[in-house]
PDB file of N, CA and C in Angstrom:
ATOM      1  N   UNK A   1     104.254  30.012  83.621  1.00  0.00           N
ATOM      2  CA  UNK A   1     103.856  29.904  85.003  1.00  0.00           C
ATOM      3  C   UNK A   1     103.255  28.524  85.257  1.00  0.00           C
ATOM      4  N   UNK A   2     103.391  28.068  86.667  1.00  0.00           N
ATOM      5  CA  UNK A   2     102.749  26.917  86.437  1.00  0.00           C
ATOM      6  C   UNK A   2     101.143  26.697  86.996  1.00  0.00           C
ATOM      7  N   UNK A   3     100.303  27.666  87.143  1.00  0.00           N
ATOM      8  CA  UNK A   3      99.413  27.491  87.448  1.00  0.00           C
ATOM      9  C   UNK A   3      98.722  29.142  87.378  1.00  0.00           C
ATOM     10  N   UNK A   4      97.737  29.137  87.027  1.00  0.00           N
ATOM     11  CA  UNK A   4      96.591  30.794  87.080  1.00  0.00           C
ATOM     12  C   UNK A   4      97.169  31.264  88.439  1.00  0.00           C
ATOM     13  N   UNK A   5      97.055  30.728  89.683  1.00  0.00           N
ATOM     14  CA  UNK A   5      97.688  31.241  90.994  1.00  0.00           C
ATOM     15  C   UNK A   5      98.731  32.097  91.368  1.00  0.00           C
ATOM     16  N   UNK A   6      99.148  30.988  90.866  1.00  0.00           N
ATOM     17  CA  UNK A   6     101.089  31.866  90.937  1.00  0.00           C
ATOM     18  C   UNK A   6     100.837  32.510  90.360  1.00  0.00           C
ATOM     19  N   UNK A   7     100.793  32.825  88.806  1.00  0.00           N
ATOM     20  CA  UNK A   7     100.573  33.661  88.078  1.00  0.00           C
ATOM     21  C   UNK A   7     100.088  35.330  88.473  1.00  0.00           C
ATOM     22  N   UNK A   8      98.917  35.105  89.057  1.00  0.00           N
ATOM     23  CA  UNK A   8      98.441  36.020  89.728  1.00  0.00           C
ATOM     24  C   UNK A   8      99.314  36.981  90.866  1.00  0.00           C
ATOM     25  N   UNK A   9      99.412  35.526  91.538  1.00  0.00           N
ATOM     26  CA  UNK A   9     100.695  36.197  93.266  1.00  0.00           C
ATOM     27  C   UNK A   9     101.499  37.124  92.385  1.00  0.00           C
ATOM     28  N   UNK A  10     102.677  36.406  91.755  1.00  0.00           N
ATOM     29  CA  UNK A  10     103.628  37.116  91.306  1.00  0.00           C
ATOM     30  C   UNK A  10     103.361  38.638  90.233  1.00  0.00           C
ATOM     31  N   UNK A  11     101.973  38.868  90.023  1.00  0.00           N
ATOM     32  CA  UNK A  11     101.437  40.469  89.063  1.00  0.00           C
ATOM     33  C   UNK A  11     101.872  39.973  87.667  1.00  0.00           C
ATOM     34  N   UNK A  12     101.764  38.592  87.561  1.00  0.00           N
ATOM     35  CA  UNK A  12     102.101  38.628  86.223  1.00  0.00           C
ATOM     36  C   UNK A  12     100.451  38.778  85.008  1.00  0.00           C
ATOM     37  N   UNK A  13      99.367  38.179  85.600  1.00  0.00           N
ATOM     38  CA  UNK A  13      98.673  38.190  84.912  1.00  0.00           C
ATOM     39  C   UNK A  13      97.213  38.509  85.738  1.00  0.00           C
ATOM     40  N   UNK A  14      97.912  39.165  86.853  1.00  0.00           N
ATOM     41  CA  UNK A  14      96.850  40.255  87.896  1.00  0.00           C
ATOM     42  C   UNK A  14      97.684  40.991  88.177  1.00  0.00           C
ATOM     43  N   UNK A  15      96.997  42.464  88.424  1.00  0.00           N
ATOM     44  CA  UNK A  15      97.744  43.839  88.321  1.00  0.00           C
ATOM     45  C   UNK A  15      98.867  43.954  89.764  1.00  0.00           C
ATOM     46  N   UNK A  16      99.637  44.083  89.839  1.00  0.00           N
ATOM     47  CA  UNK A  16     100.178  44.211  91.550  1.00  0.00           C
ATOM     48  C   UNK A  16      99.637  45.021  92.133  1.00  0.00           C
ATOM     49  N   UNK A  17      99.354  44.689  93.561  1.00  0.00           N
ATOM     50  CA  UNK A  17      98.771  45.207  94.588  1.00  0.00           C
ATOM     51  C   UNK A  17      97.004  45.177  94.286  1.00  0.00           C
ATOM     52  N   UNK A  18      96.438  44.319  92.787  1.00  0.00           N
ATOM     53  CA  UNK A  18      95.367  43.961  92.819  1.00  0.00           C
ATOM     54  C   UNK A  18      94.567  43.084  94.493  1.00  0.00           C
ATOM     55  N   UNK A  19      93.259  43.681  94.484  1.00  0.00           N
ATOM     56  CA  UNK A  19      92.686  42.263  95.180  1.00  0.00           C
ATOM     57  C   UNK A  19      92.791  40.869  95.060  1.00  0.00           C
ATOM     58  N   UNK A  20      93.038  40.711  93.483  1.00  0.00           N
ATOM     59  CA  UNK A  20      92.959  39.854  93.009  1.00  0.00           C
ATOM     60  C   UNK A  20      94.191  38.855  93.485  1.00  0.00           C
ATOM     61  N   UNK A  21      95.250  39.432  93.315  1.00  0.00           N
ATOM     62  CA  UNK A  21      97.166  39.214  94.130  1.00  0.00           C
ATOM     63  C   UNK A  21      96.519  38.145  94.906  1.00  0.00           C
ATOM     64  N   UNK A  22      96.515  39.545  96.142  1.00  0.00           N
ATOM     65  CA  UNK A  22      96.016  39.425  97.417  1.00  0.00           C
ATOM     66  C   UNK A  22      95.388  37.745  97.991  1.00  0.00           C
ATOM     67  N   UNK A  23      94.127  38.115  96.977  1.00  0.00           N
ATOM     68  CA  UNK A  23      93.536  36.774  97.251  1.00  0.00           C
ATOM     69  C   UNK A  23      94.284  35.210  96.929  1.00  0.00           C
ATOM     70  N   UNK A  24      94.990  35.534  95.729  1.00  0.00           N
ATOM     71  CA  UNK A  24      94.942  34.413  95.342  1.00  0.00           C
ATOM     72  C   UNK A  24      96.275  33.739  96.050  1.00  0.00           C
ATOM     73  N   UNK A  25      97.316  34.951  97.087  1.00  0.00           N
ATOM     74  CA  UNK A  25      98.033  34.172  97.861  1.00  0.00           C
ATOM     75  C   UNK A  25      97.164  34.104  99.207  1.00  0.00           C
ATOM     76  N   UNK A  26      96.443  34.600  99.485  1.00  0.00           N
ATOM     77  CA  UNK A  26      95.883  34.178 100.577  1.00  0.00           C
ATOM     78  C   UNK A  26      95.356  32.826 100.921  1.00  0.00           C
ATOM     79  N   UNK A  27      94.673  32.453  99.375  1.00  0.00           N
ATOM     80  CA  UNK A  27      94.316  30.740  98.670  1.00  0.00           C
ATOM     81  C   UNK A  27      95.473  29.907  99.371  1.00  0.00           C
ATOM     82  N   UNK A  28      96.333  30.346  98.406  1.00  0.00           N
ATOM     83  CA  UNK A  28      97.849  29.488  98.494  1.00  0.00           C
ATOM     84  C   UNK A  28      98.331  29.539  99.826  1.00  0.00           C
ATOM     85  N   UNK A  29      98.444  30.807 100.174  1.00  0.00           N
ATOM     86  CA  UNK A  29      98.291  30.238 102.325  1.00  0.00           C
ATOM     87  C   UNK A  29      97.486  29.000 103.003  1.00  0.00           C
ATOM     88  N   UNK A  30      96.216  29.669 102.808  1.00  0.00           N
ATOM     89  CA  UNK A  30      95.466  28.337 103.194  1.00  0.00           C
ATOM     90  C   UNK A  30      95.511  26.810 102.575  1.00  0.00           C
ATOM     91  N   UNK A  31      95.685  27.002 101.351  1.00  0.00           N
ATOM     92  CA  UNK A  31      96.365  25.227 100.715  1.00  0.00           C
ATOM     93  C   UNK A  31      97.145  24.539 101.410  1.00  0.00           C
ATOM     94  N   UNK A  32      98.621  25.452 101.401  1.00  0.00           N
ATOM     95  CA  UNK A  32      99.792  24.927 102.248  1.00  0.00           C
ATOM     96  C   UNK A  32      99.595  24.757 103.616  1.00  0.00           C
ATOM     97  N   UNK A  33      98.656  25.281 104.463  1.00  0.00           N
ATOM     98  CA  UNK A  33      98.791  25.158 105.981  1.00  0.00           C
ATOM     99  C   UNK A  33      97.048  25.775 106.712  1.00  0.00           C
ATOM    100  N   UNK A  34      96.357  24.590 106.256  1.00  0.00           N
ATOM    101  CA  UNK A  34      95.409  24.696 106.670  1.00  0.00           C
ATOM    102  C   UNK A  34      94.839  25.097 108.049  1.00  0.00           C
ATOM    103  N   UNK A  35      95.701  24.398 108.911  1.00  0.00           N
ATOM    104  CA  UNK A  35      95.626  24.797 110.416  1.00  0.00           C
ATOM    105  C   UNK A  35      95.490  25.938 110.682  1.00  0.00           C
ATOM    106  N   UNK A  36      96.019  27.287 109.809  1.00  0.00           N
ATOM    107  CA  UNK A  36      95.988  28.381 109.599  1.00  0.00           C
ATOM    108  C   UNK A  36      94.974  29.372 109.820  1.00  0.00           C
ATOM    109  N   UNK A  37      94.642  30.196 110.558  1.00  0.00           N
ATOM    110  CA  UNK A  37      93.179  31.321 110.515  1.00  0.00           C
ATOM    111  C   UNK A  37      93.251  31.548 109.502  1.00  0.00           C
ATOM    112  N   UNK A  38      91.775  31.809 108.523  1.00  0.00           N
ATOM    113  CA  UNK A  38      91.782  33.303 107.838  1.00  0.00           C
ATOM    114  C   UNK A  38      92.766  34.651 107.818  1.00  0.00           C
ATOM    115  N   UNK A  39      92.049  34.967 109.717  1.00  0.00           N
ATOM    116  CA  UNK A  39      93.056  35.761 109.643  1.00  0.00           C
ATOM    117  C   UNK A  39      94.526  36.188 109.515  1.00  0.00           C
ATOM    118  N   UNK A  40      94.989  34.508 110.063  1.00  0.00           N
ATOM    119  CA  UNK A  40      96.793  34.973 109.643  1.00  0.00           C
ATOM    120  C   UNK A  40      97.265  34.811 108.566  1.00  0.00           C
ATOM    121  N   UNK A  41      96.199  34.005 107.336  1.00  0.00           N
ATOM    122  CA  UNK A  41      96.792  33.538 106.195  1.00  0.00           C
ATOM    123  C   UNK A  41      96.447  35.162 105.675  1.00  0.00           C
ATOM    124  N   UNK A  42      95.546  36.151 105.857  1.00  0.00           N
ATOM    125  CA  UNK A  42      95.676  37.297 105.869  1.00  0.00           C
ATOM    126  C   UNK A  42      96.950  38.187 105.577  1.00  0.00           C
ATOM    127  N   UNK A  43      97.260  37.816 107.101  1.00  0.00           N
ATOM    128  CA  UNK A  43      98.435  38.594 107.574  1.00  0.00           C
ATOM    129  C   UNK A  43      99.522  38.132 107.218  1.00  0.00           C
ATOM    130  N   UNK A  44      99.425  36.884 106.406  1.00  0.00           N
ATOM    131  CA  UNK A  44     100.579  36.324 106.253  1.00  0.00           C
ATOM    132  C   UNK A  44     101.035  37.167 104.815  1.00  0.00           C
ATOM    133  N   UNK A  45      99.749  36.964 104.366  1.00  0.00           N
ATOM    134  CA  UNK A  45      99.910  37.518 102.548  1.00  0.00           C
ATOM    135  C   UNK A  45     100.297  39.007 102.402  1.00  0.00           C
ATOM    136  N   UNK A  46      99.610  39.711 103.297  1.00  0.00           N
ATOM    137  CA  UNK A  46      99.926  41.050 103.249  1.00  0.00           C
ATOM    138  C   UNK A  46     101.088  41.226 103.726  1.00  0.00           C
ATOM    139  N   UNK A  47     102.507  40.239 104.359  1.00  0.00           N
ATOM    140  CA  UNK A  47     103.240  41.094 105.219  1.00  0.00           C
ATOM    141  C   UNK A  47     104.210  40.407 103.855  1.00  0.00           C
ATOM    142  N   UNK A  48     104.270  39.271 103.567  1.00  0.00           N
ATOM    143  CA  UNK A  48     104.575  38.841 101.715  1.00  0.00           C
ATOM    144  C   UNK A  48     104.770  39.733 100.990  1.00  0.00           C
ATOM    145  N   UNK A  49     103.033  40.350 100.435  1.00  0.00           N
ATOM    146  CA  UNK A  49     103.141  41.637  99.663  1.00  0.00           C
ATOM    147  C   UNK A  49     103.820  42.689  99.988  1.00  0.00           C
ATOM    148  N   UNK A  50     103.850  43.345 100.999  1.00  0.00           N
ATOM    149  CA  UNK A  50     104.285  43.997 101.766  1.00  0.00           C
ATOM    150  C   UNK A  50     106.321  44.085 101.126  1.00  0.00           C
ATOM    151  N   UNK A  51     106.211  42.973 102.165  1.00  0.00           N
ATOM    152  CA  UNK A  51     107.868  42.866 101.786  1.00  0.00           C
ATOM    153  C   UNK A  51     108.033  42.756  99.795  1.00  0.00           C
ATOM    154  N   UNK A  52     107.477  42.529  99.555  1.00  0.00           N
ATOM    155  CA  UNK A  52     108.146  42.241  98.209  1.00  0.00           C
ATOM    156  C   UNK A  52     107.853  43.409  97.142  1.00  0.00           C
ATOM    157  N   UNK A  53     107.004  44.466  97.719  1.00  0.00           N
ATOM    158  CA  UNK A  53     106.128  45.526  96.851  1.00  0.00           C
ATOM    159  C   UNK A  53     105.375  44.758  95.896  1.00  0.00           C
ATOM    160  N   UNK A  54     104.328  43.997  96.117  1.00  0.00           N
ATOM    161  CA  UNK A  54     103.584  43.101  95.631  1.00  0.00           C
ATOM    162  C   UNK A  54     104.257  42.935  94.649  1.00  0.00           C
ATOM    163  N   UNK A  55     105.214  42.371  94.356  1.00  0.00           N
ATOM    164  CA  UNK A  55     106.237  41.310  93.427  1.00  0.00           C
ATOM    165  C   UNK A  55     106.094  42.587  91.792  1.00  0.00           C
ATOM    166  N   UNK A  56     106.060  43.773  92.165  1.00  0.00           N
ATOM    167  CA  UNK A  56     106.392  44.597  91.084  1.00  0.00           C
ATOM    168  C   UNK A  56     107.253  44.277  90.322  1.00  0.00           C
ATOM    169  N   UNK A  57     108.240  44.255  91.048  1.00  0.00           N
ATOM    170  CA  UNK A  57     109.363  43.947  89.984  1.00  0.00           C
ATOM    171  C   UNK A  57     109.608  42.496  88.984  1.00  0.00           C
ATOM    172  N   UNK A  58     108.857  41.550  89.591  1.00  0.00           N
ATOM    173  CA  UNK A  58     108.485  40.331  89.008  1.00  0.00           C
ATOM    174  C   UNK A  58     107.824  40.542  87.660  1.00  0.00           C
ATOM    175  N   UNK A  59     106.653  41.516  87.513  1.00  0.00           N
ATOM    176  CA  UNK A  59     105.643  42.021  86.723  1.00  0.00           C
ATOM    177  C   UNK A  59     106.702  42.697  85.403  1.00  0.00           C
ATOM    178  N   UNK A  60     107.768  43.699  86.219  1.00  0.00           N
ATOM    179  CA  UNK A  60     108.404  44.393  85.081  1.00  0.00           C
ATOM    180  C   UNK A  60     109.424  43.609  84.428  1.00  0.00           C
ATOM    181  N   UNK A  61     109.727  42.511  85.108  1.00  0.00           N
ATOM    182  CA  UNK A  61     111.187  41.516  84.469  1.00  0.00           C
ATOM    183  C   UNK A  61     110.166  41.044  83.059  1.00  0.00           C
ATOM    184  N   UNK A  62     108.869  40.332  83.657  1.00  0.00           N
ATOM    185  CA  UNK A  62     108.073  39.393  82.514  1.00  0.00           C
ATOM    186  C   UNK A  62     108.003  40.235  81.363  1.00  0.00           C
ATOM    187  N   UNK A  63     107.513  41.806  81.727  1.00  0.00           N
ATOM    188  CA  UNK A  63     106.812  42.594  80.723  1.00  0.00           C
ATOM    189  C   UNK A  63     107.936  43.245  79.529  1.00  0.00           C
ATOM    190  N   UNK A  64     109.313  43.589  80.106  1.00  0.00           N
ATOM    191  CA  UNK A  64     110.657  43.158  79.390  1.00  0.00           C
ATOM    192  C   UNK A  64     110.838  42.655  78.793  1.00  0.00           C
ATOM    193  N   UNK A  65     111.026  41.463  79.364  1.00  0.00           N
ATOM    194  CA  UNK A  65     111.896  39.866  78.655  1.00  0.00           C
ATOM    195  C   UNK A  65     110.175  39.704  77.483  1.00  0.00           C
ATOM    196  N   UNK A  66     109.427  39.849  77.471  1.00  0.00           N
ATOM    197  CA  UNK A  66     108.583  39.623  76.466  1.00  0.00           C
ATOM    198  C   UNK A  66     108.112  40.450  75.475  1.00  0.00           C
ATOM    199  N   UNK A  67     108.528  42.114  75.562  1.00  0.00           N
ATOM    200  CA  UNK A  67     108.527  43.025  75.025  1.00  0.00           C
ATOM    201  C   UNK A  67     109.542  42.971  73.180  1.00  0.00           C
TER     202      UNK A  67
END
């Protein structure tokens, strides 16, 4: 991975659907586009998670391929 962040977003080394996820794309919202509320970098992350089932399946490819 290239950074603890990503790492996190994608449930690889925070649980999916953790707070932890959550937050740390919410971070990465606000990095990329500061102009941004709180609240939509919020809404942005949750509708992300949302769509992707907090990157579950990301979590089960890693836990596989390294198994």
């Amino acid at each position: 991975m290239s950074n603890g962040e990503v790492c996190c977003i994608l449930g690889v080394c925070c649980p999916p659907g953790s707070d932890a996820q959550r937050q740390a794309l919410v971070h990465e919202v606000q990095k990329k586009h500061p102009h941004v509320s709180a609240e939509k970098a919020v809404e942005a992350a949750d509708a992300v998670l949302k769509a992707h089932d907090n990157f579950e399946d990301v979590a089960a490819l890693f836990d596989a391929a390294i198994a």
